[in-house]
N, C-alpha and C. Protein backbone atom coordinates (compact mmCIF):
# COMPACT_ATOMS: atom_id res chain seq x y z
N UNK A 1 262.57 151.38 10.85
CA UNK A 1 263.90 151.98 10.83
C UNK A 1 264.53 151.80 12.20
N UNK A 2 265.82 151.81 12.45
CA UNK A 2 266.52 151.61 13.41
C UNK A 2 267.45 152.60 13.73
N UNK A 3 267.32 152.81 14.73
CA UNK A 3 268.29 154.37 15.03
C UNK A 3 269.62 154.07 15.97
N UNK A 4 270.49 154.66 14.96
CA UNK A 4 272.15 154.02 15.46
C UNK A 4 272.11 154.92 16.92
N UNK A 5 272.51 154.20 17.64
CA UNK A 5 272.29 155.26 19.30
C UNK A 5 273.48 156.05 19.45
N UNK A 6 274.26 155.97 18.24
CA UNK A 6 275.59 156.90 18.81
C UNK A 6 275.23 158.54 18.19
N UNK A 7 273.62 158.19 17.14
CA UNK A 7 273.33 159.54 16.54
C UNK A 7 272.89 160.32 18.48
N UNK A 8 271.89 159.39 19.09
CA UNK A 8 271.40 160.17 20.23
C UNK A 8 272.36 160.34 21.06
N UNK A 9 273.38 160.27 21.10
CA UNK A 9 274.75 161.05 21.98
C UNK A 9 275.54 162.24 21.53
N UNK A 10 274.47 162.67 20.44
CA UNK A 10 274.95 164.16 20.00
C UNK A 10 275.09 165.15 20.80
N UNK A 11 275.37 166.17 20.51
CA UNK A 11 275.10 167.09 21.87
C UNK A 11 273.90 168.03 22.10
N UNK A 12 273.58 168.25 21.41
CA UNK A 12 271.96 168.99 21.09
C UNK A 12 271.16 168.37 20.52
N UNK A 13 269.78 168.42 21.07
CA UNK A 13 268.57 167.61 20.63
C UNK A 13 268.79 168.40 19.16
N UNK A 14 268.70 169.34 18.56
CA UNK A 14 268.65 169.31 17.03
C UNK A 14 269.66 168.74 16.40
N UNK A 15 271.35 168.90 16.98
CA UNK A 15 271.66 167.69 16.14
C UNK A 15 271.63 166.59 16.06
N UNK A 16 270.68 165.78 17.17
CA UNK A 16 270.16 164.44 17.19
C UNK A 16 269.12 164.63 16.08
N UNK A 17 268.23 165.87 16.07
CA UNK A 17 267.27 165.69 15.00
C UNK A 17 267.50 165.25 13.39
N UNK A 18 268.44 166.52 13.35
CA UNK A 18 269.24 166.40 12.11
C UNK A 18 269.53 165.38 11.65
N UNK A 19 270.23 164.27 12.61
CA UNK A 19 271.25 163.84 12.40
C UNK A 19 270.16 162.33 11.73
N UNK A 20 268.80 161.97 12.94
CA UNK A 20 267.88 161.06 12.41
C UNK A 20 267.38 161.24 11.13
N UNK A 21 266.92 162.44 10.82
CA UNK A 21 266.62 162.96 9.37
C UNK A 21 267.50 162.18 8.52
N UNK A 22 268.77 162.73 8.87
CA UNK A 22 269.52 161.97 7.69
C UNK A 22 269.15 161.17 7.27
N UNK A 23 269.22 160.28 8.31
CA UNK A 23 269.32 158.70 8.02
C UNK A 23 267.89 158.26 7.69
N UNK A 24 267.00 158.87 7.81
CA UNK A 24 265.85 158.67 7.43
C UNK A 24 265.22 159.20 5.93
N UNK A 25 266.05 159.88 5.70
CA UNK A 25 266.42 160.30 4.01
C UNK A 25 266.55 159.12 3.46
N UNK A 26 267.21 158.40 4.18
CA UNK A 26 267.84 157.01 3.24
C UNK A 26 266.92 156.15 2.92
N UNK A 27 266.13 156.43 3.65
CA UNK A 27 264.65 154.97 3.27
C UNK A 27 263.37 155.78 2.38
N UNK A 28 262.72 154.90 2.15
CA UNK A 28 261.72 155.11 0.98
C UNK A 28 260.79 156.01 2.14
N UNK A 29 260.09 156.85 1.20
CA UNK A 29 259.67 157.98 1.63
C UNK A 29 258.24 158.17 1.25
N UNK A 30 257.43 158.54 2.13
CA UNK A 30 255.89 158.73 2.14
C UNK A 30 255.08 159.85 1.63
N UNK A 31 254.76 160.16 1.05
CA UNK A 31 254.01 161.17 0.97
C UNK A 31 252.81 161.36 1.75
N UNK A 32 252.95 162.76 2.29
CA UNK A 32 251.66 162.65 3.46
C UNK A 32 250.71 163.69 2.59
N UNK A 33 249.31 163.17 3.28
CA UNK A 33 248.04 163.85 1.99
C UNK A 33 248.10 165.44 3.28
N UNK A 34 247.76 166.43 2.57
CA UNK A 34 247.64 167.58 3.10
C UNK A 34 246.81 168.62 2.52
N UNK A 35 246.23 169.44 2.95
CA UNK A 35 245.02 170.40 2.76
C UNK A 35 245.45 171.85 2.95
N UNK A 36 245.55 172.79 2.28
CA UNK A 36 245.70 174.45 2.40
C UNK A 36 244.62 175.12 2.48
N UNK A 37 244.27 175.51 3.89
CA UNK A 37 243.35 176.72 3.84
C UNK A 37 243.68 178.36 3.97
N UNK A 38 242.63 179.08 3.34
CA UNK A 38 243.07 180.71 3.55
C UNK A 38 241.95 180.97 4.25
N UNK A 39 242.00 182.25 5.18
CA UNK A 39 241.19 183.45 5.45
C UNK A 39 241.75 184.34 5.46
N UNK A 40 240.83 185.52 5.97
CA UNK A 40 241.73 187.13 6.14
C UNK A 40 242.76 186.90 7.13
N UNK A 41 244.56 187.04 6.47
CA UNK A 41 245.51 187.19 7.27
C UNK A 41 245.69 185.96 7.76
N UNK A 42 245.14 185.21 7.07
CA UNK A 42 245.72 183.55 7.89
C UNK A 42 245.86 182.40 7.00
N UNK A 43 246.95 181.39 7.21
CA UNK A 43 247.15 180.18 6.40
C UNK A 43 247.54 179.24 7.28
N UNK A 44 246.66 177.68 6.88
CA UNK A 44 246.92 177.03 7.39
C UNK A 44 246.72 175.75 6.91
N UNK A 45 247.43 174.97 7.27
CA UNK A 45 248.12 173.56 6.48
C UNK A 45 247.94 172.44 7.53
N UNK A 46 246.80 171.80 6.66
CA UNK A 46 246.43 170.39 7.64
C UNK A 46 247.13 169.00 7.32
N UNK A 47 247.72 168.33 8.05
CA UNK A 47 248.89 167.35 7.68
C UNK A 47 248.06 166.17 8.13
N UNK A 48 247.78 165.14 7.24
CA UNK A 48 246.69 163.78 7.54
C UNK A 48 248.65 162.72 7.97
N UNK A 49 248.54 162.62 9.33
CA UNK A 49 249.59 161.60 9.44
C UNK A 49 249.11 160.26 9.86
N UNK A 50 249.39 158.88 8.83
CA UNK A 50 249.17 157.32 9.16
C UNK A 50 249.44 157.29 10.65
N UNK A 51 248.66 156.36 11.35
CA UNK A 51 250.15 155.17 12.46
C UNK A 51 250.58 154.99 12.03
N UNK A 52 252.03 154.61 12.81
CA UNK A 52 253.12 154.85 12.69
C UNK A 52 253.68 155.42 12.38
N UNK A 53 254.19 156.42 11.62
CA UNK A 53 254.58 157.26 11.09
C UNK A 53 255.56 157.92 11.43
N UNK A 54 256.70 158.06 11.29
CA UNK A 54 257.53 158.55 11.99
C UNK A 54 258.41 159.68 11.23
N UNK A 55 258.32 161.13 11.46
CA UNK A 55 258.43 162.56 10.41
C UNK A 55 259.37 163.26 11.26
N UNK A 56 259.88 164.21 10.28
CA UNK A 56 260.78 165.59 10.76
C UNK A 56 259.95 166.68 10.35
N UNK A 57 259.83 167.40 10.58
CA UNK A 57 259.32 168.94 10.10
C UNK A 57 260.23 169.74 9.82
N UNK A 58 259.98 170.95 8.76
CA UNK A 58 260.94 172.01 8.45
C UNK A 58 261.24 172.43 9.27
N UNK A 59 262.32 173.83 9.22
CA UNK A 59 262.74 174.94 10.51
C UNK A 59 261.62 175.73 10.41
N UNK A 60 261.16 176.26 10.89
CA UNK A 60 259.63 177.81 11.11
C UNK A 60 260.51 179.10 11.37
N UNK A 61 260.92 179.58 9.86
CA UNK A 61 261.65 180.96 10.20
C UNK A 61 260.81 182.07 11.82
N UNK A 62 259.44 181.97 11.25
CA UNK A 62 258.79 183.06 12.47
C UNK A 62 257.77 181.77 13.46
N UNK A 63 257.86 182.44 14.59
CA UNK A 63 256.77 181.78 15.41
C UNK A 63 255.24 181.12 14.95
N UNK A 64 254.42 179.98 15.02
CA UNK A 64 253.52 179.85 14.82
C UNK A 64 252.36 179.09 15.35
N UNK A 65 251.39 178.83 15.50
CA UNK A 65 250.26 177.74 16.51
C UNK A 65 249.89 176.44 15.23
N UNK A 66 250.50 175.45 16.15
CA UNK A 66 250.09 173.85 15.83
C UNK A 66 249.06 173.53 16.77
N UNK A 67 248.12 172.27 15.92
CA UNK A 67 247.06 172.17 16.63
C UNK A 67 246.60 170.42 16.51
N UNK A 68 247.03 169.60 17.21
CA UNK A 68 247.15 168.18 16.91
C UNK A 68 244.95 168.25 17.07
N UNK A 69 244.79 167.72 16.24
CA UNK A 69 243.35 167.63 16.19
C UNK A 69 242.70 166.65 16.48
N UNK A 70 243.36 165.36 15.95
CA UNK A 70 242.88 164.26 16.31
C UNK A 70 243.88 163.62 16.20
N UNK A 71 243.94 162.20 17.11
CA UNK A 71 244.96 161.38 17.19
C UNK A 71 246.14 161.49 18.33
N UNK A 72 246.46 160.94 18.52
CA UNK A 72 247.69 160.80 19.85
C UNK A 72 249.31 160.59 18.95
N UNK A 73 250.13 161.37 19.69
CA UNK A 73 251.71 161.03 18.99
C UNK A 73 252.99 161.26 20.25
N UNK A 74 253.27 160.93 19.91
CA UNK A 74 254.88 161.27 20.49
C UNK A 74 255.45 162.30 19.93
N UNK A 75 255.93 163.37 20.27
CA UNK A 75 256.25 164.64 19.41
C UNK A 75 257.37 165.39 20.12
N UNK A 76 258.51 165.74 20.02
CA UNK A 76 259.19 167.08 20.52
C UNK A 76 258.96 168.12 20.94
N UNK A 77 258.83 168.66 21.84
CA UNK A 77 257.67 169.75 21.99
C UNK A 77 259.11 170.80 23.14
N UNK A 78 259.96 171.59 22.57
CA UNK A 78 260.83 172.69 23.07
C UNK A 78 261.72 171.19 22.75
N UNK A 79 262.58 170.97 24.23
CA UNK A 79 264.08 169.74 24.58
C UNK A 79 263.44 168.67 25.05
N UNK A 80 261.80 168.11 25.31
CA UNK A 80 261.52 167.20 25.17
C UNK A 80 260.60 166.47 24.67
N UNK A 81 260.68 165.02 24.67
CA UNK A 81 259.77 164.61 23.52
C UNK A 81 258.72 164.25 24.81
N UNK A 82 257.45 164.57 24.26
CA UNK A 82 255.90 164.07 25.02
C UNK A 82 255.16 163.62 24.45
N UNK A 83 254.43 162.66 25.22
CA UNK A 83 253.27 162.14 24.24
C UNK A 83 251.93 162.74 24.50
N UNK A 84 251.16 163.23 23.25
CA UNK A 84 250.39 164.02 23.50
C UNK A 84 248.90 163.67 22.73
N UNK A 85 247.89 163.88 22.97
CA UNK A 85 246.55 163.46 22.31
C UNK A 85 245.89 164.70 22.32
N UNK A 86 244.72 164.66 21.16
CA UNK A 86 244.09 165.70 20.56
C UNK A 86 243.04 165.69 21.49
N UNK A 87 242.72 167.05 21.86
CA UNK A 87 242.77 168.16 21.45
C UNK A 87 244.23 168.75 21.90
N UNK A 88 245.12 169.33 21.16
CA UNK A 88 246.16 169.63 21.76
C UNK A 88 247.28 171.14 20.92
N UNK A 89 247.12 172.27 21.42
CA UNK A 89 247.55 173.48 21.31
C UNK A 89 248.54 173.74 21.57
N UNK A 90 250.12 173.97 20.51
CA UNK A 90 251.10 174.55 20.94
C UNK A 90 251.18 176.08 20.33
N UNK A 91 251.81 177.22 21.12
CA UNK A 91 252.49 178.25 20.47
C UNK A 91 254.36 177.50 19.90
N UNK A 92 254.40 177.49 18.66
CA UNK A 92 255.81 177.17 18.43
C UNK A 92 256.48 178.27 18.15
N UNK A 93 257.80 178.65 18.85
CA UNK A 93 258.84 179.66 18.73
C UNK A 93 259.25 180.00 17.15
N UNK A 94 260.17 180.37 16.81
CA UNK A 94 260.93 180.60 15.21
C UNK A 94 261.68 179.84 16.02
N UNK A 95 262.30 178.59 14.76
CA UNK A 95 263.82 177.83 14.92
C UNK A 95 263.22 176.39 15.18
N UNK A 96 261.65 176.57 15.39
CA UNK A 96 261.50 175.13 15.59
C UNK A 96 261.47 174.12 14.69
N UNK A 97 261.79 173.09 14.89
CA UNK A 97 262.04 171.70 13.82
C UNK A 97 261.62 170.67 15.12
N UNK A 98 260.55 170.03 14.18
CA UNK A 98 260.04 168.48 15.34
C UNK A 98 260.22 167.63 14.67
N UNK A 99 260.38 166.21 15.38
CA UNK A 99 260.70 164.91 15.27
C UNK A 99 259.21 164.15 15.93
N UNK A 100 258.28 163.57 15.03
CA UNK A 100 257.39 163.04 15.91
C UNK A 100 256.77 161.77 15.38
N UNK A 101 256.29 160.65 16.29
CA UNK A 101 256.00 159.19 15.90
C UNK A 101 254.23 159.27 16.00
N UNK A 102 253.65 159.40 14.97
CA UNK A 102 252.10 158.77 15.10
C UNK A 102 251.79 157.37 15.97
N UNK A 103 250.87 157.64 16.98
CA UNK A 103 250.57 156.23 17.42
C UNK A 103 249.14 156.08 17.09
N UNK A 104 248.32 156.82 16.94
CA UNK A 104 247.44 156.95 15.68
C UNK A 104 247.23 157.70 14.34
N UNK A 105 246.18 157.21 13.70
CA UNK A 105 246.08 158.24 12.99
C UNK A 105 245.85 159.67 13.28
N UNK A 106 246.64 160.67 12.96
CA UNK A 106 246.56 162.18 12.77
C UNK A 106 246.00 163.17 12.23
N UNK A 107 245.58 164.21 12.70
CA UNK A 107 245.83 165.40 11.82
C UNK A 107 246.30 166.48 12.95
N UNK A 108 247.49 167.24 11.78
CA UNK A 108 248.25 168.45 12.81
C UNK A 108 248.12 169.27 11.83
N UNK A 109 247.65 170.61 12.34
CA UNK A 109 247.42 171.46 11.75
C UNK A 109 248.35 172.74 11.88
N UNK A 110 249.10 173.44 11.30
CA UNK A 110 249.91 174.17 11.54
C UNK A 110 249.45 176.21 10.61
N UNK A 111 249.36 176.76 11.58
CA UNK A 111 248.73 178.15 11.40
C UNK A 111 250.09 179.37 11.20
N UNK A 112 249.93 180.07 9.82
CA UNK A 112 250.66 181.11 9.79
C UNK A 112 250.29 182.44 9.87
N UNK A 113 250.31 183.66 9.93
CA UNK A 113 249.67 185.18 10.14
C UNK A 113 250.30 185.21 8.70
N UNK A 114 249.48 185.44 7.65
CA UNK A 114 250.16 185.95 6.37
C UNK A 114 248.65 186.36 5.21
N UNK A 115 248.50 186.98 4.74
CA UNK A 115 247.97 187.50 3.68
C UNK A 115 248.28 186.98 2.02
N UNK A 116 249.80 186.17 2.20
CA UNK A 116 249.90 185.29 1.03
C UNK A 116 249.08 184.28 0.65
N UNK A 117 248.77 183.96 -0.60
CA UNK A 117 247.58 183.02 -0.86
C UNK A 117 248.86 181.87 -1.95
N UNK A 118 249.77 182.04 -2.21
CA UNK A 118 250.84 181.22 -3.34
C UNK A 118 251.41 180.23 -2.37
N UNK A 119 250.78 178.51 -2.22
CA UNK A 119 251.63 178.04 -1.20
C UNK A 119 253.50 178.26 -1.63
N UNK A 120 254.20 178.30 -2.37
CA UNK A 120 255.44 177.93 -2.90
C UNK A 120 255.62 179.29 -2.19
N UNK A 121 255.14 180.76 -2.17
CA UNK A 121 255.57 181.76 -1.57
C UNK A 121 255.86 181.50 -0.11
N UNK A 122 254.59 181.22 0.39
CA UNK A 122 254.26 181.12 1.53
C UNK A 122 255.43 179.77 1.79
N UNK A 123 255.65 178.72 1.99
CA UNK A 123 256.84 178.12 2.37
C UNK A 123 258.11 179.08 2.15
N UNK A 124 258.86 179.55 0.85
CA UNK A 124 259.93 180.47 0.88
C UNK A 124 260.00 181.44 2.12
N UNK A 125 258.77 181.74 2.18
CA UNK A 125 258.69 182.84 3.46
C UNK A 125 258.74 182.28 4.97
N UNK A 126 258.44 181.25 5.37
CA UNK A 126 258.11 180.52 6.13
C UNK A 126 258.92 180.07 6.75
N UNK A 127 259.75 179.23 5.60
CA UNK A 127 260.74 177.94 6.21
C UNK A 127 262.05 178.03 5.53
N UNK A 128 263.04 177.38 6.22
CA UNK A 128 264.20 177.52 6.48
C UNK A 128 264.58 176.19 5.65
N UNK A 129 265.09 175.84 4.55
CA UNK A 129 265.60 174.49 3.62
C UNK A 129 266.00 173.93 4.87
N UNK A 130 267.22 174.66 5.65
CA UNK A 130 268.46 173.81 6.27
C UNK A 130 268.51 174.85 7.52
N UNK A 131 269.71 174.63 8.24
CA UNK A 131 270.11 175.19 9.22
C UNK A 131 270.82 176.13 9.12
N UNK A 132 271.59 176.27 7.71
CA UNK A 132 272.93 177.58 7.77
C UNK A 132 271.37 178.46 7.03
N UNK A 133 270.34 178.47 6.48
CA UNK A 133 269.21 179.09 5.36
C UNK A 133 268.38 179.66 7.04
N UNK A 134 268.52 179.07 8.29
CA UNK A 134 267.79 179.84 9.16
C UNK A 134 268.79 180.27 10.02
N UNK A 135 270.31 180.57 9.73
CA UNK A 135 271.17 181.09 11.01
C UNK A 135 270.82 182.18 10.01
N UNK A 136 271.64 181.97 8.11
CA UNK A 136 271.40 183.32 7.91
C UNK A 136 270.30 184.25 7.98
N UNK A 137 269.05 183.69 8.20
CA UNK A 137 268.20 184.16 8.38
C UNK A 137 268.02 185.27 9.60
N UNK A 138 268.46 184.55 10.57
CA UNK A 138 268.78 185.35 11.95
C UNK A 138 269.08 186.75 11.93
N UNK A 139 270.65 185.85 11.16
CA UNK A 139 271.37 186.95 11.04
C UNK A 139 271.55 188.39 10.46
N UNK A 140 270.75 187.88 9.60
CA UNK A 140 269.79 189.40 8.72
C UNK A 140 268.58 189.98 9.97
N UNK A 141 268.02 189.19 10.48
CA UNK A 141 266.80 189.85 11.18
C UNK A 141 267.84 190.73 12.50
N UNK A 142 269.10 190.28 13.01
CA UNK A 142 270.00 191.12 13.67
C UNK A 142 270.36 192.53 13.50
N UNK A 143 270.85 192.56 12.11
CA UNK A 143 271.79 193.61 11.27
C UNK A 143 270.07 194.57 11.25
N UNK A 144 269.03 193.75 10.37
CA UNK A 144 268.00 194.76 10.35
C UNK A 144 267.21 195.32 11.37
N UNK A 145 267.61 194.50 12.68
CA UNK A 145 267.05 195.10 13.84
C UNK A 145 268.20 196.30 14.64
N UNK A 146 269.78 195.95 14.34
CA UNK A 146 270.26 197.21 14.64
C UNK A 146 269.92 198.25 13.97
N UNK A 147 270.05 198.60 12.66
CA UNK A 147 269.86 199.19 11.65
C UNK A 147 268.45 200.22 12.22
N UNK A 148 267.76 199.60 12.75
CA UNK A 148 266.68 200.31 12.97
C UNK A 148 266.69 200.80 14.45
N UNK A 149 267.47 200.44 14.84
CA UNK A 149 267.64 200.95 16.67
C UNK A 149 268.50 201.95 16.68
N UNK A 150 269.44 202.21 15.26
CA UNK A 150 270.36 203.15 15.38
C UNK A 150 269.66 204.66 15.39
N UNK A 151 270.32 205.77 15.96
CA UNK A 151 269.77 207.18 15.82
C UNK A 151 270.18 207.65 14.43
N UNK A 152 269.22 208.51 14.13
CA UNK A 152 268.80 209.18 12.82
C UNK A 152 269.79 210.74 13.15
């Protein structure tokens, strides 16, 4: 794929993200093999990524720990992209969405705090479709955080 360079003169690295997504919508599309594990209070989703490979990730309504296990990539990691090799530990914020190129084969493992065992729940709860599905999201966690700061 070839990336029109007037997408990377956006003004924010997410709408550069976005904006590659798009266009990467447009081409034939991979299915990546993936694994769901549970324990007490925890879920986590192991992502087998080819070389080469080049992916977007959902939005992460709440904060969560990725864990590149094996393999080396190029990845987004906060406003810049790094290249990084396994063993390799991030805490990711809520709001995050990555853009990242396999230069080997992968596995990234991504960890949630939840007691849900229904993956289809567990994504609804999780992740954000789009960008206006995690402002409103926000924006509820706002109203319900005044709501609760107000006096009784």
């Amino acid at each position: 794929m070839t990336i029109n360079h007037q997408l990377l003169e956006l003004p924010t690295i997410r709408q550069r993200v976005n904006a590659i997504e798009a266009e990467m919508k447009k081409q034939p599309q991979l299915e990546l093999h993936h694994e769901n594990y549970f324990s007490l209070g925890v879920y986590a989703r192991a992502l087998y990524i080819p070389k080469d490979t080049i992916l977007v990730g959902k939005i992460h309504k709440y904060p969560q720990l990725n864990f590149l296990m094996q393999g080396s990539m190029q990845v987004l990691v906060g406003e810049e992209v790094k290249q990084i090799t396994s063993p390799f530990i991030v805490n990711s914020p809520a709001g995050t969405k990555r853009i990242a190129q396999a230069l080997t084969n992968c596995l990234w493992i991504t960890v949630h705090g939840t007691n849900l065992t229904d993956v289809d729940e567990i994504e609804s709860h999780f992740i954000a479709q789009d960008e206006d599905e995690f402002q409103r999201f926000v924006s509820e966690l706002r109203i319900n955080d005044m709501q609760l700061s107000l006096p009784i």
